[in-house]
N, C-alpha and C. Protein backbone atom coordinates (compact mmCIF):
# COMPACT_ATOMS: atom_id res chain seq x y z
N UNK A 1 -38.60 32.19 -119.87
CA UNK A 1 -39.77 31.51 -119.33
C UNK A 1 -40.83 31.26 -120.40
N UNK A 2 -41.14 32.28 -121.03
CA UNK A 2 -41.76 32.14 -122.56
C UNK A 2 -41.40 30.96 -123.40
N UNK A 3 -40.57 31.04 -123.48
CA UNK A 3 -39.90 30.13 -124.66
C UNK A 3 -39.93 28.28 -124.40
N UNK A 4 -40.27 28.41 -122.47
CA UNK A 4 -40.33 27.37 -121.89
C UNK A 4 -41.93 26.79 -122.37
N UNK A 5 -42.84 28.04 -121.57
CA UNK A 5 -44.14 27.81 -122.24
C UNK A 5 -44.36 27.67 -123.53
N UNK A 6 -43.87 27.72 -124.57
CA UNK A 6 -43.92 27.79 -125.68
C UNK A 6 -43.54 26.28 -126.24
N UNK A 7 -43.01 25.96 -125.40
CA UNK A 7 -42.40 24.62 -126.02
C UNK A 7 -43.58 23.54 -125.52
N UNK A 8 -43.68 23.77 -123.75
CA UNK A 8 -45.14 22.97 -123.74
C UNK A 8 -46.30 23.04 -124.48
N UNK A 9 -46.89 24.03 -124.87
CA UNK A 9 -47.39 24.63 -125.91
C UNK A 9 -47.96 23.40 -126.64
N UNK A 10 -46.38 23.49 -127.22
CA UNK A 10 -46.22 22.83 -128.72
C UNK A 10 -46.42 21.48 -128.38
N UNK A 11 -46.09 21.00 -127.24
CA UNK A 11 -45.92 19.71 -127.16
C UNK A 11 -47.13 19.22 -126.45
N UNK A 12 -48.02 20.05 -125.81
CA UNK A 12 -49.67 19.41 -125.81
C UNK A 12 -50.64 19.54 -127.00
N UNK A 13 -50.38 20.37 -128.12
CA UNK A 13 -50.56 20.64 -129.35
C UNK A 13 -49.95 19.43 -130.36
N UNK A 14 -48.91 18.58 -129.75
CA UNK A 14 -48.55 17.69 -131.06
C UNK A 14 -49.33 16.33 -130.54
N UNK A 15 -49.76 16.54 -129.25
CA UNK A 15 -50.15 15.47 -128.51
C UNK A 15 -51.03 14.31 -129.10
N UNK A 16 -51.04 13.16 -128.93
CA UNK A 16 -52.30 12.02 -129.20
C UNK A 16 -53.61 12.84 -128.94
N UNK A 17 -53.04 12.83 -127.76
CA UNK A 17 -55.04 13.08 -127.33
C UNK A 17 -55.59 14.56 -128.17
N UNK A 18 -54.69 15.54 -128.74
CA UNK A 18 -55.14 17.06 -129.32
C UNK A 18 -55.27 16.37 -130.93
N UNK A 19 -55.13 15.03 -131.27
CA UNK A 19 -55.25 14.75 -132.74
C UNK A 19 -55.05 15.68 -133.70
N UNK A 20 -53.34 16.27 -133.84
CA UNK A 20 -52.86 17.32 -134.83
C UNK A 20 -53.84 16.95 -136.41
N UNK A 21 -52.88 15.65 -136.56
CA UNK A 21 -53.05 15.03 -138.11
C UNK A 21 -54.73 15.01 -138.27
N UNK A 22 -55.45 14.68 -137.34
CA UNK A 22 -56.95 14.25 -137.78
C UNK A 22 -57.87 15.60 -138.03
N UNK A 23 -57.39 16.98 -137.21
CA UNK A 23 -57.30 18.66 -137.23
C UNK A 23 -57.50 18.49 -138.84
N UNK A 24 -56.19 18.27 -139.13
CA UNK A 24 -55.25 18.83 -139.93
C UNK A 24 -56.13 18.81 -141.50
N UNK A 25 -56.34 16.98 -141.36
CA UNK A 25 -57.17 16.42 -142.28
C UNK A 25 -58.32 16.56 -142.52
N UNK A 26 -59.07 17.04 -142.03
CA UNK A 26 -60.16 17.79 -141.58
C UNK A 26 -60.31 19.09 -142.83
N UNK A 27 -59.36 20.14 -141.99
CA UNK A 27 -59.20 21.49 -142.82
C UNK A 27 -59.09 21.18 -144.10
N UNK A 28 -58.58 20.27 -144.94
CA UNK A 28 -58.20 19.66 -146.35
C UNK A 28 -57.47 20.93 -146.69
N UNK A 29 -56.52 21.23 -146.13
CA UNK A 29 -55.42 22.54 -146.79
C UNK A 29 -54.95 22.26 -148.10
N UNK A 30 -54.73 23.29 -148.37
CA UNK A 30 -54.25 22.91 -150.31
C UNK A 30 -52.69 23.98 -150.53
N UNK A 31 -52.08 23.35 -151.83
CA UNK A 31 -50.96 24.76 -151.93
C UNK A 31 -51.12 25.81 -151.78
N UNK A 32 -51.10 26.74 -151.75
CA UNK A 32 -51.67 28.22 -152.51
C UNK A 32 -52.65 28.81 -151.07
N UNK A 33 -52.72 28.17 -150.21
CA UNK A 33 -53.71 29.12 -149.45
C UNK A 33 -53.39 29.78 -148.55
N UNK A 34 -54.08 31.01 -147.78
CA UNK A 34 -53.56 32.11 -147.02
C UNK A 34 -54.81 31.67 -145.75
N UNK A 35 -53.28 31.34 -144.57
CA UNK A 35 -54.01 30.98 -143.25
C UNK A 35 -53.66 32.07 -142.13
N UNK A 36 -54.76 32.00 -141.43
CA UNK A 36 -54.35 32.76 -140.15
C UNK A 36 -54.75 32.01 -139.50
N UNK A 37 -53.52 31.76 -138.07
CA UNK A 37 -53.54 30.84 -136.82
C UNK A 37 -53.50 31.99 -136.14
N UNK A 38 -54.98 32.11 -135.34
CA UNK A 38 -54.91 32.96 -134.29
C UNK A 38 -54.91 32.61 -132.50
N UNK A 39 -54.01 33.45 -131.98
CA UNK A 39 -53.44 32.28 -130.63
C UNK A 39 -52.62 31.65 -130.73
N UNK A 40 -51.18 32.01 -131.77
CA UNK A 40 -50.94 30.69 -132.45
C UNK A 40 -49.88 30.14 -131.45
N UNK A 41 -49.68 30.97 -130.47
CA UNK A 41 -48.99 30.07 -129.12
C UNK A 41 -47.81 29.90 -129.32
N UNK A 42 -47.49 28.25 -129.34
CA UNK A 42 -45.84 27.92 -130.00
C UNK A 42 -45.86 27.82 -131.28
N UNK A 43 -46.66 27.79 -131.84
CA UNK A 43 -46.83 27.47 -133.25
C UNK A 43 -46.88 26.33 -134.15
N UNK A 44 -46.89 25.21 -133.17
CA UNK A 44 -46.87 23.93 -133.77
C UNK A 44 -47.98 23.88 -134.91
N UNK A 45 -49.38 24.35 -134.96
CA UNK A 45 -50.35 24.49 -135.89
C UNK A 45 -49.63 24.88 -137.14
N UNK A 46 -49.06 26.23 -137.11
CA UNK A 46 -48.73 27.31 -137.91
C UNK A 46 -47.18 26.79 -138.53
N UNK A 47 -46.62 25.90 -138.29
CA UNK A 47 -45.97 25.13 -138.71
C UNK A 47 -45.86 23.79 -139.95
N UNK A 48 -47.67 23.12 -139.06
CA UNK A 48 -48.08 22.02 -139.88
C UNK A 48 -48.71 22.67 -141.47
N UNK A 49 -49.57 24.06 -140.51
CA UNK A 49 -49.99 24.33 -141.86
C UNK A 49 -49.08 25.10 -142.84
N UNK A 50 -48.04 25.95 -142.86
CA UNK A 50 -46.71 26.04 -143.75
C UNK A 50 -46.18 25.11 -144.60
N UNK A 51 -46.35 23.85 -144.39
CA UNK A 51 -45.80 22.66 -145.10
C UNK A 51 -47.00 22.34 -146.18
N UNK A 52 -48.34 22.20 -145.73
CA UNK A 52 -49.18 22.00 -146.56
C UNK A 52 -49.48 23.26 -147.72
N UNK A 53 -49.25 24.80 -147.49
CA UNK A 53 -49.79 25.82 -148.26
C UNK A 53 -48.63 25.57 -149.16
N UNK A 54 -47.32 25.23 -148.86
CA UNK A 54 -45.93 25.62 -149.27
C UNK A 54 -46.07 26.41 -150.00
N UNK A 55 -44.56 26.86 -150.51
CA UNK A 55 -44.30 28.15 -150.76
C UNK A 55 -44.82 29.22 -151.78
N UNK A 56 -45.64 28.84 -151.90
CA UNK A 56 -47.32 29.60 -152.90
C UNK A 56 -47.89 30.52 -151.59
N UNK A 57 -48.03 29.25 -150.30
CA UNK A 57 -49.04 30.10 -149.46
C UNK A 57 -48.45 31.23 -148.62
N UNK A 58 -49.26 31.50 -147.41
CA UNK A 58 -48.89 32.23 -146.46
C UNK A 58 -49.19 31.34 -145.22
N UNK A 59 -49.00 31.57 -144.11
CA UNK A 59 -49.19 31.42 -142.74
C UNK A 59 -49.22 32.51 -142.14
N UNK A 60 -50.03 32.96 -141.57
CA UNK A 60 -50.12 34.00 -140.58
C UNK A 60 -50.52 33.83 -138.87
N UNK A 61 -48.92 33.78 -138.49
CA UNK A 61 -49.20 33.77 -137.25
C UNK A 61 -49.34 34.39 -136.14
N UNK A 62 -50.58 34.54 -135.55
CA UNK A 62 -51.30 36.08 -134.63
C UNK A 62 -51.18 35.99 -133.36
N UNK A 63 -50.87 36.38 -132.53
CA UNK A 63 -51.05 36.22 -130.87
C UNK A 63 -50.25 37.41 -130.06
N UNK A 64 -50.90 37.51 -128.76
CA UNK A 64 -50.89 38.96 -127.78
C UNK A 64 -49.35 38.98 -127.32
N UNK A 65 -48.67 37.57 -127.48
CA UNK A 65 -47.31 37.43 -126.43
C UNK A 65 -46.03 37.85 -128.05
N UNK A 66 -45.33 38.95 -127.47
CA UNK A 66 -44.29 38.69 -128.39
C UNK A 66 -43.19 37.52 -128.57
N UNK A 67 -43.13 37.02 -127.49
CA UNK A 67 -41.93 36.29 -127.16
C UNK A 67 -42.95 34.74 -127.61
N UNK A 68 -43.89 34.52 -127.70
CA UNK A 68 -44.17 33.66 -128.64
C UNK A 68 -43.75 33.61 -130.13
N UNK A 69 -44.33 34.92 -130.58
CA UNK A 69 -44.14 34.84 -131.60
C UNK A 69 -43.00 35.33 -132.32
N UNK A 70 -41.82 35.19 -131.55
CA UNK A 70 -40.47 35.70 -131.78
C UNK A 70 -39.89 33.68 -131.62
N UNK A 71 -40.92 33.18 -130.54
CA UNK A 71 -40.52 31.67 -131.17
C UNK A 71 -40.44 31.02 -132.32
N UNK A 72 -41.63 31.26 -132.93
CA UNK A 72 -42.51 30.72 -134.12
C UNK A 72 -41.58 30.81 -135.31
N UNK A 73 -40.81 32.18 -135.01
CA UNK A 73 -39.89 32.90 -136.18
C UNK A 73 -38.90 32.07 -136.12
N UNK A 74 -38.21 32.08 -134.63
CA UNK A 74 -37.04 30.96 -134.87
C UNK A 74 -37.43 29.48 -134.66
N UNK A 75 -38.13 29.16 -134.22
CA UNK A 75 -38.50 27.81 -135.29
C UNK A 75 -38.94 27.70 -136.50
N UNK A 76 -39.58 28.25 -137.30
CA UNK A 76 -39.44 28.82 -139.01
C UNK A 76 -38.63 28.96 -139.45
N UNK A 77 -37.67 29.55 -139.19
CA UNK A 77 -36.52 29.68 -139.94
C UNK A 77 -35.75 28.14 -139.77
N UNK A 78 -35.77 27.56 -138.34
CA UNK A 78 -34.90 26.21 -138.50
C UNK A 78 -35.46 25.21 -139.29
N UNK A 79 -37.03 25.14 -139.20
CA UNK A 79 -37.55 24.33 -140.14
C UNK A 79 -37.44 24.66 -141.83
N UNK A 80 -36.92 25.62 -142.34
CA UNK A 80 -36.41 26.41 -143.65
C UNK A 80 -37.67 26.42 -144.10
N UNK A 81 -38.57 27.14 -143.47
CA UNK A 81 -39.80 27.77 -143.47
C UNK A 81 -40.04 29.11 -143.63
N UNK A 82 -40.48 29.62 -145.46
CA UNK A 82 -40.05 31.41 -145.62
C UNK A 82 -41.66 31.61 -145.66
N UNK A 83 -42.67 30.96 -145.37
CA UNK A 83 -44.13 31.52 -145.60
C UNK A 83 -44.73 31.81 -144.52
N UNK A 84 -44.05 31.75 -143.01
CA UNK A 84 -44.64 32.06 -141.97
C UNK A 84 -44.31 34.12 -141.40
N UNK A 85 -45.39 34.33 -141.31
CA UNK A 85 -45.59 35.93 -141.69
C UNK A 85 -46.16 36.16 -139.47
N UNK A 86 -45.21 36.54 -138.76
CA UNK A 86 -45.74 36.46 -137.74
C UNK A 86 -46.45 37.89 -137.19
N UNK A 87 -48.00 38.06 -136.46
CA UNK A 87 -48.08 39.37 -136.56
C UNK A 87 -48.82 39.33 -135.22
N UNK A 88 -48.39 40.51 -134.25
CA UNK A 88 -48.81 41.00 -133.03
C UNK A 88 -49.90 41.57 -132.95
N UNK A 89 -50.46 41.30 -131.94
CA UNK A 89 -51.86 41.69 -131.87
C UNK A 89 -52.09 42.38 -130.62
N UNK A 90 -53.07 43.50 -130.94
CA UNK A 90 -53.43 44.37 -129.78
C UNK A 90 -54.48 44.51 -129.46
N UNK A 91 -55.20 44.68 -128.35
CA UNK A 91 -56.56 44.95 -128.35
C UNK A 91 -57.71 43.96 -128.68
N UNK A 92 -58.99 44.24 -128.99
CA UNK A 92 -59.33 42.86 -128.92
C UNK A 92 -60.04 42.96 -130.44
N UNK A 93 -59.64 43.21 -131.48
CA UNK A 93 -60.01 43.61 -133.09
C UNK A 93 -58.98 42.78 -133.90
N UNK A 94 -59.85 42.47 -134.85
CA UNK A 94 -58.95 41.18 -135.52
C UNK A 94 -57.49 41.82 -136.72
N UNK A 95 -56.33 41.52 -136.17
CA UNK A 95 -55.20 42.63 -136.31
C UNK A 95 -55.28 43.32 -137.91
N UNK A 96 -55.56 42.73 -138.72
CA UNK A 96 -56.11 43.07 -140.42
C UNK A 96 -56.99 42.69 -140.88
N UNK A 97 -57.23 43.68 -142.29
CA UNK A 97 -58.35 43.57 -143.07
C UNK A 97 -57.82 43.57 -144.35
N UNK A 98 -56.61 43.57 -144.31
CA UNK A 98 -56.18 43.99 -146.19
C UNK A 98 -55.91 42.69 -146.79
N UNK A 99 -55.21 41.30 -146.19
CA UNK A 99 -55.18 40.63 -146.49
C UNK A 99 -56.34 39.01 -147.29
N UNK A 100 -56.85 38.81 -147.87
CA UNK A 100 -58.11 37.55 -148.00
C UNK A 100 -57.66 36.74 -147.39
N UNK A 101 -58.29 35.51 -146.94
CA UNK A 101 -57.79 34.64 -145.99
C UNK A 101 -58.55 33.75 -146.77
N UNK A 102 -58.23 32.08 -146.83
CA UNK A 102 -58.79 31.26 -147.25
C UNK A 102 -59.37 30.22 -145.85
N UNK A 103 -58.55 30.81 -144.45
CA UNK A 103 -58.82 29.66 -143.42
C UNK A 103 -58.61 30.97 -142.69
N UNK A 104 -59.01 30.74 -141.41
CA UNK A 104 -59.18 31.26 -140.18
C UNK A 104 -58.84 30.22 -139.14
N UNK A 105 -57.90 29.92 -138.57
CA UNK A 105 -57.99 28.35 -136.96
C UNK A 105 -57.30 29.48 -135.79
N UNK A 106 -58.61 29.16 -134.85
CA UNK A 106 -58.21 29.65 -133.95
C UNK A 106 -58.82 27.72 -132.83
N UNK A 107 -57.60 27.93 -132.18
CA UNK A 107 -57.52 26.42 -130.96
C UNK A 107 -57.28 26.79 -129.75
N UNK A 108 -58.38 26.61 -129.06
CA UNK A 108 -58.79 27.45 -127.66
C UNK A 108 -58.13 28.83 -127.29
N UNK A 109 -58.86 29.52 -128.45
CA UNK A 109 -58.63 31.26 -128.57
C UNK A 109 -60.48 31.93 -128.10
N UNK A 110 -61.36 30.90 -128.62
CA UNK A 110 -62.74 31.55 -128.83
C UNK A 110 -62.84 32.49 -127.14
N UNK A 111 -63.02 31.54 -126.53
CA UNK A 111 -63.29 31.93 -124.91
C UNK A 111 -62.26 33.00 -124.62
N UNK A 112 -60.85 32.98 -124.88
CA UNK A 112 -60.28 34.53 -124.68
C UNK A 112 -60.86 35.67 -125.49
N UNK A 113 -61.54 35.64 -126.30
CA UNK A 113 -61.70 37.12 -126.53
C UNK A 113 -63.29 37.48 -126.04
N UNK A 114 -62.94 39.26 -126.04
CA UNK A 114 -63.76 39.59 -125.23
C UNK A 114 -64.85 39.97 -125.95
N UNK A 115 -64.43 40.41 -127.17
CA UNK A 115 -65.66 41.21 -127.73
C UNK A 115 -66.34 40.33 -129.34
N UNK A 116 -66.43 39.40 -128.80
CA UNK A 116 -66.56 37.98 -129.97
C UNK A 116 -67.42 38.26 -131.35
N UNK A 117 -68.31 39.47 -131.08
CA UNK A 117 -69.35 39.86 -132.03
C UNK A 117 -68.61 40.27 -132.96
N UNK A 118 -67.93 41.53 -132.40
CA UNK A 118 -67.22 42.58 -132.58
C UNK A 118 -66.03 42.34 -133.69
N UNK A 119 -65.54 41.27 -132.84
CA UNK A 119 -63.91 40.58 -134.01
C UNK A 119 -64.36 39.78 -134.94
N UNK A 120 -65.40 38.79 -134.37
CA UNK A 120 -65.77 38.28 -136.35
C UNK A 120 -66.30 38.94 -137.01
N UNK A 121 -66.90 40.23 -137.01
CA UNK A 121 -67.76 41.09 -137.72
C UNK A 121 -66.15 41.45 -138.61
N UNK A 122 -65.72 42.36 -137.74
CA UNK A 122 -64.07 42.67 -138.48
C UNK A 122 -63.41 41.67 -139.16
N UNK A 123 -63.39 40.35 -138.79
CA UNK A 123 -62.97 39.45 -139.52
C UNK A 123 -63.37 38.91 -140.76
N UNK A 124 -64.71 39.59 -141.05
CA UNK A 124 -65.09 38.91 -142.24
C UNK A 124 -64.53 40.03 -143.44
N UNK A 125 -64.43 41.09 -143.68
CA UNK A 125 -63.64 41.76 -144.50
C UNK A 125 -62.32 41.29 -144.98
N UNK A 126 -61.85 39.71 -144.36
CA UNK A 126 -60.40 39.49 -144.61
C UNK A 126 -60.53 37.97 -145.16
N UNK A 127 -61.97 37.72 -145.97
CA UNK A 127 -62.01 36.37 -145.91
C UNK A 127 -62.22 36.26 -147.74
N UNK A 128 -61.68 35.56 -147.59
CA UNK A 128 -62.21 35.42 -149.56
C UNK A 128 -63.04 34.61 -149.72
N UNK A 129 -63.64 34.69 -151.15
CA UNK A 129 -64.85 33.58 -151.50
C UNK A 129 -64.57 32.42 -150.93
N UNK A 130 -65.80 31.56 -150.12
CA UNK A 130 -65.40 30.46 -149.97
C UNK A 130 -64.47 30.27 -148.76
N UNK A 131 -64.22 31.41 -147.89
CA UNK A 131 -62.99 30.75 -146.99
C UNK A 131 -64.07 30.08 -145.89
N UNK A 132 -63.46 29.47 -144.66
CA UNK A 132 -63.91 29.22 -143.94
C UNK A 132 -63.40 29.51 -142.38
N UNK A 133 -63.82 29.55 -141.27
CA UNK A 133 -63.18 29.87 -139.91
C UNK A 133 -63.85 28.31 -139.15
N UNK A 134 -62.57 28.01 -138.77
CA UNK A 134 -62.39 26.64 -137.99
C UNK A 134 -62.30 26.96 -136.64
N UNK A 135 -62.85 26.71 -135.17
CA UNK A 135 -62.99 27.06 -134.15
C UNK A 135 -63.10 25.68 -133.14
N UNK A 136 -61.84 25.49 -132.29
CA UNK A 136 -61.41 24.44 -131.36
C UNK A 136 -61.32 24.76 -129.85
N UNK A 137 -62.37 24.71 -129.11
CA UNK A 137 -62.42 25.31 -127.72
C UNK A 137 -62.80 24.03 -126.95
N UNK A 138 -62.21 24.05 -125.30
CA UNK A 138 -62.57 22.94 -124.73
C UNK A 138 -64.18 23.99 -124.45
N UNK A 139 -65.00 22.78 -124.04
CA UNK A 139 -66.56 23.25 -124.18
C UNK A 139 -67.14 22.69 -122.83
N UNK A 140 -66.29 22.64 -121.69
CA UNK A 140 -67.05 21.78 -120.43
C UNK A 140 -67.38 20.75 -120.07
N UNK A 141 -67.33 20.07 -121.15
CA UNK A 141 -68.05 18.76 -120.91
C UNK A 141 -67.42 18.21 -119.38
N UNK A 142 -68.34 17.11 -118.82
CA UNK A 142 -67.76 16.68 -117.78
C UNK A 142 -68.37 17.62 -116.28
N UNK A 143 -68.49 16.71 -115.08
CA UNK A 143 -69.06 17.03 -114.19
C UNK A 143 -67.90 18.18 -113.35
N UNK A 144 -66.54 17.64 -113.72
CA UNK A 144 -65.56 18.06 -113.18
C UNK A 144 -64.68 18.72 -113.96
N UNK A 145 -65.18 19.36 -114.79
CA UNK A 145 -64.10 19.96 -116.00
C UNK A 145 -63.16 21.09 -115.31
N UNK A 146 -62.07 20.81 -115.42
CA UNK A 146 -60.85 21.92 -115.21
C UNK A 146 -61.14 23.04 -115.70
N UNK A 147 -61.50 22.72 -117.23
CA UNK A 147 -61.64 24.19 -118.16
C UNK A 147 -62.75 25.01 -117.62
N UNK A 148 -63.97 23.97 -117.39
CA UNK A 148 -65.20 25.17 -117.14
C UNK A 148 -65.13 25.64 -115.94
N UNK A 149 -64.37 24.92 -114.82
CA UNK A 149 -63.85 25.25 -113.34
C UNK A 149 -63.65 26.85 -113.66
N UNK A 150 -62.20 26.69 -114.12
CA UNK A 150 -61.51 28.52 -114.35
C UNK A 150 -62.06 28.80 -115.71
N UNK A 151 -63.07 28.99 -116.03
CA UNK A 151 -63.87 29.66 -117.16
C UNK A 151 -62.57 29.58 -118.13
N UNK A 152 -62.35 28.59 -118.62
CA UNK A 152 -61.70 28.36 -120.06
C UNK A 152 -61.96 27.58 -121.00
N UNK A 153 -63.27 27.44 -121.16
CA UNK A 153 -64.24 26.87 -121.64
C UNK A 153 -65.23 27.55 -122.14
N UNK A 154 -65.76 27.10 -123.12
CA UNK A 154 -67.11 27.97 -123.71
C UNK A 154 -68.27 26.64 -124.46
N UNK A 155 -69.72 26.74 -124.21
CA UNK A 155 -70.74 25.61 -124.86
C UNK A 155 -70.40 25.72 -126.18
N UNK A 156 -70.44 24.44 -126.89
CA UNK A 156 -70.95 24.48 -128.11
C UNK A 156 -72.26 25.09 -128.84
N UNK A 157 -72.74 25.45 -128.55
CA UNK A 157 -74.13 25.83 -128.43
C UNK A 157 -73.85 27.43 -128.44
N UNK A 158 -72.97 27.84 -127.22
CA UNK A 158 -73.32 29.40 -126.80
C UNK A 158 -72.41 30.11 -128.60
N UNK A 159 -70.81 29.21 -128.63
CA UNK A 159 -70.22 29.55 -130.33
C UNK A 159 -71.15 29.69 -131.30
N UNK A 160 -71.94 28.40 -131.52
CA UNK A 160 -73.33 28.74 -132.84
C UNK A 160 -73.86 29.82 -132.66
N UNK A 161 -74.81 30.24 -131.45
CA UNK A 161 -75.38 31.52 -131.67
C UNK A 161 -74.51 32.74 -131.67
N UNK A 162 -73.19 32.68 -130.97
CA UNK A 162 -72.59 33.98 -131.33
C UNK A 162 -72.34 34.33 -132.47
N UNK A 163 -71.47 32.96 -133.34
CA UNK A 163 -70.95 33.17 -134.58
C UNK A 163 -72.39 33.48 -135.75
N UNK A 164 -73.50 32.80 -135.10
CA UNK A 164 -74.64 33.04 -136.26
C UNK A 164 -74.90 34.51 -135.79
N UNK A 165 -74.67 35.30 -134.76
CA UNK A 165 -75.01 36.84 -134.44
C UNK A 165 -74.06 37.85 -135.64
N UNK A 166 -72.98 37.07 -135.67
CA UNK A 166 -71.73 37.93 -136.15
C UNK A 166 -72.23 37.67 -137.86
N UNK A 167 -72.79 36.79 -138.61
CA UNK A 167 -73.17 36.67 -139.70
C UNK A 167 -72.37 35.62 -140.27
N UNK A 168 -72.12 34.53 -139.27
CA UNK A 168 -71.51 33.05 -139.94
C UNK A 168 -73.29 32.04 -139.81
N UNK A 169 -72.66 31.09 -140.77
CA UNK A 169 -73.30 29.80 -140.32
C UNK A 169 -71.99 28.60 -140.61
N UNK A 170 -72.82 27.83 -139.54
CA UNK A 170 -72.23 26.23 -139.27
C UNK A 170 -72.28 25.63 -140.64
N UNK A 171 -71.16 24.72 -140.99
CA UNK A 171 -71.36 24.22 -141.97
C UNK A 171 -70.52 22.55 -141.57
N UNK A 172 -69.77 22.31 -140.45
CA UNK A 172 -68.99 21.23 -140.00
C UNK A 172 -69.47 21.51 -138.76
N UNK A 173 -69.56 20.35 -137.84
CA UNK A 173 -69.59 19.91 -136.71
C UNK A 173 -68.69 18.50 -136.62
N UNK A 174 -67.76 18.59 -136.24
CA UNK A 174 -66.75 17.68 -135.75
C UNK A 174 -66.54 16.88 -134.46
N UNK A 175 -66.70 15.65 -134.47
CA UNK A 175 -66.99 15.17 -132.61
C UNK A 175 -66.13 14.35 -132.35
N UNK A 176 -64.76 14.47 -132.99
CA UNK A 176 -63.71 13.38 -132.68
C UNK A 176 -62.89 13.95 -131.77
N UNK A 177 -62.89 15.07 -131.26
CA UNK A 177 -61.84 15.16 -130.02
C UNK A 177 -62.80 15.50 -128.76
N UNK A 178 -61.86 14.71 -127.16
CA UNK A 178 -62.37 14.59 -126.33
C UNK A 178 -62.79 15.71 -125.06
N UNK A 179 -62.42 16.67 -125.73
CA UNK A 179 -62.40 17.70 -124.91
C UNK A 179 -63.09 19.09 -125.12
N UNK A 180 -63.29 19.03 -126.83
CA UNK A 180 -63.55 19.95 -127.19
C UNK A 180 -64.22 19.75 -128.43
N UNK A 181 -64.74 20.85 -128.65
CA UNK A 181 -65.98 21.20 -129.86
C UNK A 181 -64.89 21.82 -131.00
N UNK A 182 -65.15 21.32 -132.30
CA UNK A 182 -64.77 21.34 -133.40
C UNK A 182 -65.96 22.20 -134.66
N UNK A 183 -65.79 23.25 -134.45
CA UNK A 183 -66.68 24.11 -135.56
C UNK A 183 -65.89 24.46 -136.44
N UNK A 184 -66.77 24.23 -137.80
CA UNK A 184 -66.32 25.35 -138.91
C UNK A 184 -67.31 26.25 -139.18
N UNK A 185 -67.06 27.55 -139.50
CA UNK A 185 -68.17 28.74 -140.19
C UNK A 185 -67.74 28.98 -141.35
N UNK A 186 -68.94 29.12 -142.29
CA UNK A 186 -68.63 30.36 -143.51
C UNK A 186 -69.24 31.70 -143.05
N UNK A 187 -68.83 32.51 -143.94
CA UNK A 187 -69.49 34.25 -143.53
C UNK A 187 -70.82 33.60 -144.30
N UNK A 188 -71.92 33.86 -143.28
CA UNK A 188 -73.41 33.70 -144.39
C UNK A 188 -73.52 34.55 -145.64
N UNK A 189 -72.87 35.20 -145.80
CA UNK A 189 -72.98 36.30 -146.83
C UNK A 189 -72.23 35.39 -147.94
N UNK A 190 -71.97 34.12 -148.09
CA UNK A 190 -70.80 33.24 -148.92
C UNK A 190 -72.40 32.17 -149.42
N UNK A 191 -72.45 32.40 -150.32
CA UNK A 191 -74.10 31.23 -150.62
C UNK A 191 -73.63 30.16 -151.40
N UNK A 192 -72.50 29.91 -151.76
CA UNK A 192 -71.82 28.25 -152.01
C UNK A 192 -72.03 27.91 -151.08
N UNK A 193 -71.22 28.35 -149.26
CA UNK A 193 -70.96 27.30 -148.54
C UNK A 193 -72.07 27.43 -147.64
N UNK A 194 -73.01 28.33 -147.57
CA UNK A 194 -74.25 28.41 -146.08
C UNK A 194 -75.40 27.99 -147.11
N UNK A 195 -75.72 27.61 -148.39
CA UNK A 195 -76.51 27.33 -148.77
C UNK A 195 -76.52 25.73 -149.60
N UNK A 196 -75.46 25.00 -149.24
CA UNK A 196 -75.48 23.88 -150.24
C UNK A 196 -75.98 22.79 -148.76
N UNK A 197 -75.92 21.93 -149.34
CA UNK A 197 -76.49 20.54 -148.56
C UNK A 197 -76.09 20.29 -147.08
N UNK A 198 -75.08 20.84 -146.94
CA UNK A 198 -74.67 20.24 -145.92
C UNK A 198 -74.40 21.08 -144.51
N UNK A 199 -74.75 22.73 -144.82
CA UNK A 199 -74.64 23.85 -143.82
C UNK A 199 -75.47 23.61 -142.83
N UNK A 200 -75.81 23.39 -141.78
CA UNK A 200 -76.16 22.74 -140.45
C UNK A 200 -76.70 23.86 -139.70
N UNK A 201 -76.52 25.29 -139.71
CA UNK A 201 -77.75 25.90 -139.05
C UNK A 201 -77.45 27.77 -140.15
């Protein structure tokens, strides 16, 4: 049944309307970099981005369901994909700290967790100079929103002040997809990226 969900997953994730490629292009991924896809579901993300780090980088793919991420593996391996590193997660603490991370994407993960202060605080010990955390949540919009109906949704607005609580600032605001809010953070403690021209709060 997993493996079923997993495939829809992937396939509202490769979708027109979820704009993979325009995501994608966005992040400006490079060889050499160490990602964590958290939530990473079916893994279609954690896939795209494997091809771009190639085999310099890492992929790290994080999420609560094993049988997801027992997908991810065997689709990695069919795609002859050796940089995808899949890792289970417990509790609501961000699963490591030993690793640097150059990216952080989590795509409608923000609103599942519970203790939001709590995990980016932990999360910033795993970030290297300069990384950044990319954050894709549907945000309500709409009189009739499905998402904000069953609380799977979170404001654009309410993310800024949490993530500025946890010790990020905004540095991207993204408004090309229709459903959802497109943030990037640096750790404020990073004064290239929260202090040059273009950091937004």
């Amino acid at each position: 049944m997993n493996t079923i969900k997993a495939r829809l997953l992937n396939r509202k994730a490769s979708s027109a309307k979820s704009k993979p490629d325009e995501i994608v292009k966005v992040l400006s991924l490079k060889p050499g970099q160490k990602i964590a896809d958290v939530g990473s579901g079916g893994g279609h993300f954690s896939l795209l981005f494997a091809r771009y780090v190639g085999s310099e980088g890492k992929v790290y793919a994080i999420d609560t369901n094993k049988e997801f991420l027992d997908f991810v593996s065997s689709s990695s391996e069919k795609s002859d994909f050796h940089n995808i590193v899949t890792v289970l997660a417990e509790g609501d603490r961000f699963p490591f700290t030993n690793e640097k991370l150059d990216l952080v994407f989590l795509r409608n993960v923000y609103h599942h967790l519970p203790n939001r202060e709590i995990y980016f605080r932990d999360l910033a010990a795993a970030l290297s100079t300069g990384a950044r955390v990319a954050i894709i949540d549907y945000d309500g919009r709409g009189k009739r929103s499905f998402h904000r109906l069953f609380c799977h949704s979170v404001p654009k607005a309410t993310i800024i002040n949490e993530m500025t609580v946890a010790g990020y600032c905004l540095v991207e605001d993204h408004t090309f997809l229709p459903e959802q809010s497109f943030l990037i953070f640096s750790a404020a403690n990073n004064e290239k990226n929260c202090n040059q021209e273009g950091a937004l709060f």
